[in-house]
Protein backbone atom coordinates (compact mmCIF):
# COMPACT_ATOMS: atom_id res chain seq x y z
CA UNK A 1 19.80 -46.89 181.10
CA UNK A 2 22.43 -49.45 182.17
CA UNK A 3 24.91 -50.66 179.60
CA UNK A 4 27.38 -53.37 179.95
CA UNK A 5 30.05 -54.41 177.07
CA UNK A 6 29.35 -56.69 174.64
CA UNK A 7 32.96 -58.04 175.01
CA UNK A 8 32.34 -61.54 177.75
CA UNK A 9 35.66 -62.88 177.25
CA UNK A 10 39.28 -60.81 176.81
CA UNK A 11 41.12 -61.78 173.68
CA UNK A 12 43.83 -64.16 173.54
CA UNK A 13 47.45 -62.47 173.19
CA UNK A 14 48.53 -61.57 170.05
CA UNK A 15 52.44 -62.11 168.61
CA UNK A 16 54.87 -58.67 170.28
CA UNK A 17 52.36 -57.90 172.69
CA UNK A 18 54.25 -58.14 175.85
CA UNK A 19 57.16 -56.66 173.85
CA UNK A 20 55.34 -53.88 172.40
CA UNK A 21 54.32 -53.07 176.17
CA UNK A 22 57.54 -53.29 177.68
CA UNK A 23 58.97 -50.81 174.83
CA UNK A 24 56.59 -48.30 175.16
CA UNK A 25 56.49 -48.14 178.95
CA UNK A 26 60.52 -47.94 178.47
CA UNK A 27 60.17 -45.13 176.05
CA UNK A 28 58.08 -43.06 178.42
CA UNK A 29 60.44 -43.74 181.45
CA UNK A 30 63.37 -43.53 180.21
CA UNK A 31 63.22 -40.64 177.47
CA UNK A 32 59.71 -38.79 177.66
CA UNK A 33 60.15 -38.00 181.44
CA UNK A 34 63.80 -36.85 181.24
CA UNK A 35 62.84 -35.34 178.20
CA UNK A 36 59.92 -32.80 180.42
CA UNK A 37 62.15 -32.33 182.96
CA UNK A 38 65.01 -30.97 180.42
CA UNK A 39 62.33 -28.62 178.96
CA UNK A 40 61.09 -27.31 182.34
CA UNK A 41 64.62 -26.72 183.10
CA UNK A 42 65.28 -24.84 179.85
CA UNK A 43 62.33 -22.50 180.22
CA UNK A 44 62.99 -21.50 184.09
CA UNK A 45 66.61 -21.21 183.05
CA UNK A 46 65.94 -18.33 179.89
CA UNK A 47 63.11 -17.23 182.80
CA UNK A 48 66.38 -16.47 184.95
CA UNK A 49 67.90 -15.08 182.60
CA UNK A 50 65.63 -12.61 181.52
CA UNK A 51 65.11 -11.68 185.20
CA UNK A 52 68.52 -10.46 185.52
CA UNK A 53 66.84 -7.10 186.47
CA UNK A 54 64.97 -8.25 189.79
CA UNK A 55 68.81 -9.95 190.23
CA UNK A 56 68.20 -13.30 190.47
CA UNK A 57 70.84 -15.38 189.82
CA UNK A 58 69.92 -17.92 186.53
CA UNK A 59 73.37 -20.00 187.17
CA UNK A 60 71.77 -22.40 189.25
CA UNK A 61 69.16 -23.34 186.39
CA UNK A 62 71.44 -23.10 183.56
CA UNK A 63 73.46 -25.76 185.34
CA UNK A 64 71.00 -27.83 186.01
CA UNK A 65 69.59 -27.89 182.49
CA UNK A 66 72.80 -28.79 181.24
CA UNK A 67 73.04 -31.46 183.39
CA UNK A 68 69.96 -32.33 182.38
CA UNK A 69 70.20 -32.05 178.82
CA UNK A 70 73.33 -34.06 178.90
CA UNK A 71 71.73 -36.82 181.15
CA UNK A 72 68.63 -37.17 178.81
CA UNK A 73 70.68 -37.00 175.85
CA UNK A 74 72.44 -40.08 177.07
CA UNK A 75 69.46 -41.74 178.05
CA UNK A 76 68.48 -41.43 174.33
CA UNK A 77 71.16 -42.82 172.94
CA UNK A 78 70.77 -45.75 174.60
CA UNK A 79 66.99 -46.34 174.68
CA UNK A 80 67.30 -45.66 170.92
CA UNK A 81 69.44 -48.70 170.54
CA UNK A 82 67.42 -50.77 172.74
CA UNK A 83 64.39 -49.35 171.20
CA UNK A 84 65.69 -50.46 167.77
CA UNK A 85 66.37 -54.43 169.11
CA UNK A 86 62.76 -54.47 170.71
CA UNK A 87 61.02 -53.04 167.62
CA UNK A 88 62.90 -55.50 165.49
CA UNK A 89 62.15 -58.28 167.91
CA UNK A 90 58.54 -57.36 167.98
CA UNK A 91 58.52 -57.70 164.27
CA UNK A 92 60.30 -61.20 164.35
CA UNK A 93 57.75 -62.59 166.57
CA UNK A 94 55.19 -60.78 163.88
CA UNK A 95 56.71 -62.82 160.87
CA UNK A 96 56.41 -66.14 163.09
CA UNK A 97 53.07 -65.34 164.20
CA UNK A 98 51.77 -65.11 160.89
CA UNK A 99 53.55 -67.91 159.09
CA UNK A 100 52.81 -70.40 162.16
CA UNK A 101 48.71 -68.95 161.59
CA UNK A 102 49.01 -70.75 158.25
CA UNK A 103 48.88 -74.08 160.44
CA UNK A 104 45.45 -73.92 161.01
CA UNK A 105 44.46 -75.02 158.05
CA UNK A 106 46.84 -78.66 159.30
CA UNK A 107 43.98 -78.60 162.49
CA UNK A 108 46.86 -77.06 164.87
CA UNK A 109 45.75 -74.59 167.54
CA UNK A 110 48.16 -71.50 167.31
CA UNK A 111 48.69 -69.04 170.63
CA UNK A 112 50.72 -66.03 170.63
CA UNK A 113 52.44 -63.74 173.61
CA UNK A 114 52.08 -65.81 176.50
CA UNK A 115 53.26 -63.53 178.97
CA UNK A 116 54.46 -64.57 182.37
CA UNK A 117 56.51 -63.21 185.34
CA UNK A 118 59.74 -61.43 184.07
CA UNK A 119 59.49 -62.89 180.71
CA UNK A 120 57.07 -64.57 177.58
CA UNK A 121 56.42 -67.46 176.14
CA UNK A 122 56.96 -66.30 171.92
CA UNK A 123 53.97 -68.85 170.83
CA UNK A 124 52.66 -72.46 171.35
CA UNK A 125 51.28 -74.80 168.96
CA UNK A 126 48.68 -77.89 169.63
CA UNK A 127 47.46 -79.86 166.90
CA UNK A 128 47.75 -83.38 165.67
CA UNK A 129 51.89 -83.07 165.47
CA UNK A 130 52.46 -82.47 169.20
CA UNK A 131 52.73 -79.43 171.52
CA UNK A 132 55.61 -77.19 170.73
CA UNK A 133 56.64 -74.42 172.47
CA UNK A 134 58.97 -71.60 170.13
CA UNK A 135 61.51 -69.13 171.06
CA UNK A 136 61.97 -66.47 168.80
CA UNK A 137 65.29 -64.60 168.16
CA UNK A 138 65.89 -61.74 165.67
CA UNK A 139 69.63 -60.80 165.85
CA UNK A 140 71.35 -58.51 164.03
CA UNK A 141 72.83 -59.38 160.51
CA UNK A 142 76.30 -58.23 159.60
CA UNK A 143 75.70 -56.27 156.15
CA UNK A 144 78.60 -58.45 154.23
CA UNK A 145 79.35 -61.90 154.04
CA UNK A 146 77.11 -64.91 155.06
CA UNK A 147 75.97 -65.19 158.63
CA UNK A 148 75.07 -68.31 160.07
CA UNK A 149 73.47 -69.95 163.30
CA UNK A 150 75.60 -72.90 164.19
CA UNK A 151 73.92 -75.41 166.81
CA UNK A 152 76.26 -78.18 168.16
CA UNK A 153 73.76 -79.92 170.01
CA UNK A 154 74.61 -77.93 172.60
CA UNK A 155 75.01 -74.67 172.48
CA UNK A 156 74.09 -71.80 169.60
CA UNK A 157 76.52 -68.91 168.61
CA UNK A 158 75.27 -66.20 165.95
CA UNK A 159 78.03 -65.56 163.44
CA UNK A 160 80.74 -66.93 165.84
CA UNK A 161 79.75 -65.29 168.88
CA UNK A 162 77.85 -66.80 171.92
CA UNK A 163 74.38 -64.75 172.64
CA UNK A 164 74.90 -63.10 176.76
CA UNK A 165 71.69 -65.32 177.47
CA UNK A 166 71.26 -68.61 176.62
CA UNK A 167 68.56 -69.05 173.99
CA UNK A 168 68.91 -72.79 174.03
CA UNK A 169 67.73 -72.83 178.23
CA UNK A 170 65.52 -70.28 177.67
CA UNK A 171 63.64 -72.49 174.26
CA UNK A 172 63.71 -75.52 176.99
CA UNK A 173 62.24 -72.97 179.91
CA UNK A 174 59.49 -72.25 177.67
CA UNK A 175 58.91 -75.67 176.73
CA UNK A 176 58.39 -76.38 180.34
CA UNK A 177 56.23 -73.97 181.42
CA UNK A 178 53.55 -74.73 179.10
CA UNK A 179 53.98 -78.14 179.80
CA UNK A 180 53.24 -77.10 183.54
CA UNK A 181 50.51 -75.01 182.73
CA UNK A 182 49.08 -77.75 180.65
CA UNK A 183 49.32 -80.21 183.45
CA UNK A 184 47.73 -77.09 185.90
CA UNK A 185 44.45 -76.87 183.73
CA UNK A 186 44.29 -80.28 182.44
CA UNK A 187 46.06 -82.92 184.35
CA UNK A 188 47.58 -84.32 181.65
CA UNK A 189 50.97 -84.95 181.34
CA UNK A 190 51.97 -83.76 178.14
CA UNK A 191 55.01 -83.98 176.05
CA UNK A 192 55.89 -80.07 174.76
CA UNK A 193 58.97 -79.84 172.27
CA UNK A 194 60.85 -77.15 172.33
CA UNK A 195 61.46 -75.00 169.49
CA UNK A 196 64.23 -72.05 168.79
CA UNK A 197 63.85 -70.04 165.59
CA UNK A 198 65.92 -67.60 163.69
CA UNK A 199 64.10 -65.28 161.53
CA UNK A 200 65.60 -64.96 158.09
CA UNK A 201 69.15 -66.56 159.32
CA UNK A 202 70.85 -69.81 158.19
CA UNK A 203 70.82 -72.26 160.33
CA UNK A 204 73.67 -74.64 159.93
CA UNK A 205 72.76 -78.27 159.96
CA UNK A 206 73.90 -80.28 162.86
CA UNK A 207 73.88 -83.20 165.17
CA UNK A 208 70.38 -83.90 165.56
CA UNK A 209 69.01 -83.07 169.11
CA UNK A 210 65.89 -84.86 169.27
CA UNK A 211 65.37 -82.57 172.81
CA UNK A 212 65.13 -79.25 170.71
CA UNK A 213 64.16 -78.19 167.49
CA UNK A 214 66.60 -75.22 166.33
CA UNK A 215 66.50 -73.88 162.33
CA UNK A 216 64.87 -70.72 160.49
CA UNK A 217 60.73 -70.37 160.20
CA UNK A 218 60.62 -70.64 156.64
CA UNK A 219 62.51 -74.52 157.24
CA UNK A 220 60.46 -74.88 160.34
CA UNK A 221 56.95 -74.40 157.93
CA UNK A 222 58.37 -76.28 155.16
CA UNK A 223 59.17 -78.93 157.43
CA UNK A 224 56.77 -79.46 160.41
CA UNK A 225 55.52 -82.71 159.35
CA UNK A 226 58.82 -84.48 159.77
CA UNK A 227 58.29 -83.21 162.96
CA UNK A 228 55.61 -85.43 163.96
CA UNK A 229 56.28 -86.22 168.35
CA UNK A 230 55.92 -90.00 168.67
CA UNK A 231 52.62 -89.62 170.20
CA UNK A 232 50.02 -87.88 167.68
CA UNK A 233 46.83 -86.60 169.39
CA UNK A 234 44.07 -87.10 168.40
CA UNK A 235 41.03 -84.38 167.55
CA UNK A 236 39.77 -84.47 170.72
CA UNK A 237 43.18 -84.34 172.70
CA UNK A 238 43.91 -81.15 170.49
CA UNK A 239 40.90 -79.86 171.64
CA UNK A 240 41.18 -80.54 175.26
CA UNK A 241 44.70 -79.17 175.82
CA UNK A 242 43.69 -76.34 173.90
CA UNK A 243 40.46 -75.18 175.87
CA UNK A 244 42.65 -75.57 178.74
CA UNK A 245 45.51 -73.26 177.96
CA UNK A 246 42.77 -71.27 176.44
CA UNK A 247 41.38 -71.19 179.82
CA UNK A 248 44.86 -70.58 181.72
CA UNK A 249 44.96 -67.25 179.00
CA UNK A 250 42.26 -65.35 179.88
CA UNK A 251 42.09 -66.02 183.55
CA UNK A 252 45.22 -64.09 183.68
CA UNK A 253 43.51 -61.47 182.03
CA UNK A 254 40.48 -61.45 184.89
């Protein structure tokens, strides 16, 4: 007898997905591959050795799996730092996800993980309030003192220092992409604010930029509805945009 799945549609992304993906893949690649080869080089190398009798010479292997050894212990040194950032990320993007689910219950659509080429959108939100698009960052904390996130209108730095990439461009990339993609499945023009949060840092105040929204989620929650865009949508606008980036989602997934 035939059987088909029950499943018609594939779910909608959840929060770390893409990142979760992207670490494991990493993890096999970069350590559990090196790590085989090491260990085949280890065993024909004591093989060698014990072979002394039918002399065969076991240099060869022995210098290969310490070459070996010492590249793979390298390579996890490194992944194991990177590792660390992308699990910690992952579970930044896990604390968003599940405050920003919350807003639900305030008739907001709430998407998670969009990924596209070379990079993902953190999540969206539609609802009465707007579109917003969010960036989520979850740096490092120094053990002592008090370290803050200072926005000038301009530019962020993270307890004095400047982040290598530009979180600020890449909260505004976001921001337009869905707005494309929104335009793609809808043909609306619609207005998508950008939004760059910190989990669990302070965020010092600044000169308002009305073009992005930067702060920490628990101010973000607290405060969404003085974040109202100048045009609210209605019910069935929230719906609309939503069943189209709903529909953008899973044909990605076909």
């Amino acid at each position: 007898m035939e059987t088909k799945s029950p499943v018609r549609e594939p779910p909608l992304p959840q929060p770390g997905d893409s990142s979760q993906t992207i670490m494991d893949d990493r993890w096999v690649d970069r350590v559990m591959l090196p790590l085989l080869v090491t260990s085949l080089l280890g065993v024909l190398a004591v093989m060698e050795w014990l072979d002394l009798a039918f002399k065969h010479s076991p240099w060869i292997w022995t210098v290969l799996f310490v070459a070996s050894a010492f590249f793979t212990a390298s390579r996890y040194r490194s992944m194991t730092i990177e590792l660390r950032q992308r699990h910690q990320g992952i579970q930044g993007e896990r604390i968003v996800g599940q405050l920003l689910e919350n807003m639900r219950s305030l008739g907001c659509r709430i998407y998670h993980d969009i990924s596209e080429e070379k990079y993902n959108i953190d999540h969206v939100i539609i609802g009465p309030h707007g579109v917003f698009s969010i960036e989520t960052k979850t740096p490092s904390m120094p053990s002592k003192g008090r370290p803050t996130v200072d926005f000038d209108g301009e530019t962020v730095t993270v307890d004095g220092y400047k982040p290598d990439r530009d979180p600020v461009d890449q909260a505004k990339a976001a921001a337009y992409r869905v707005r494309e993609i929104l335009r793609q499945m809808t043909g609306e023009e619609t207005h998508v604010t950008p939004v760059l949060l910190y989990v669990n840092w302070f965020v010092e105040p600044s000169t308002r930029d009305d073009s992005i929204v930067v702060m920490n989620q628990i101010y973000f929650y607290k405060t969404f509805d003085r974040l109202q865009d100048r045009n609210t949508l209605s019910a069935t606008q929230v719906d609309f945009l939503a069943a189209g980036l709903e529909r953008y989602l899973r044909e990605k997934k076909k």
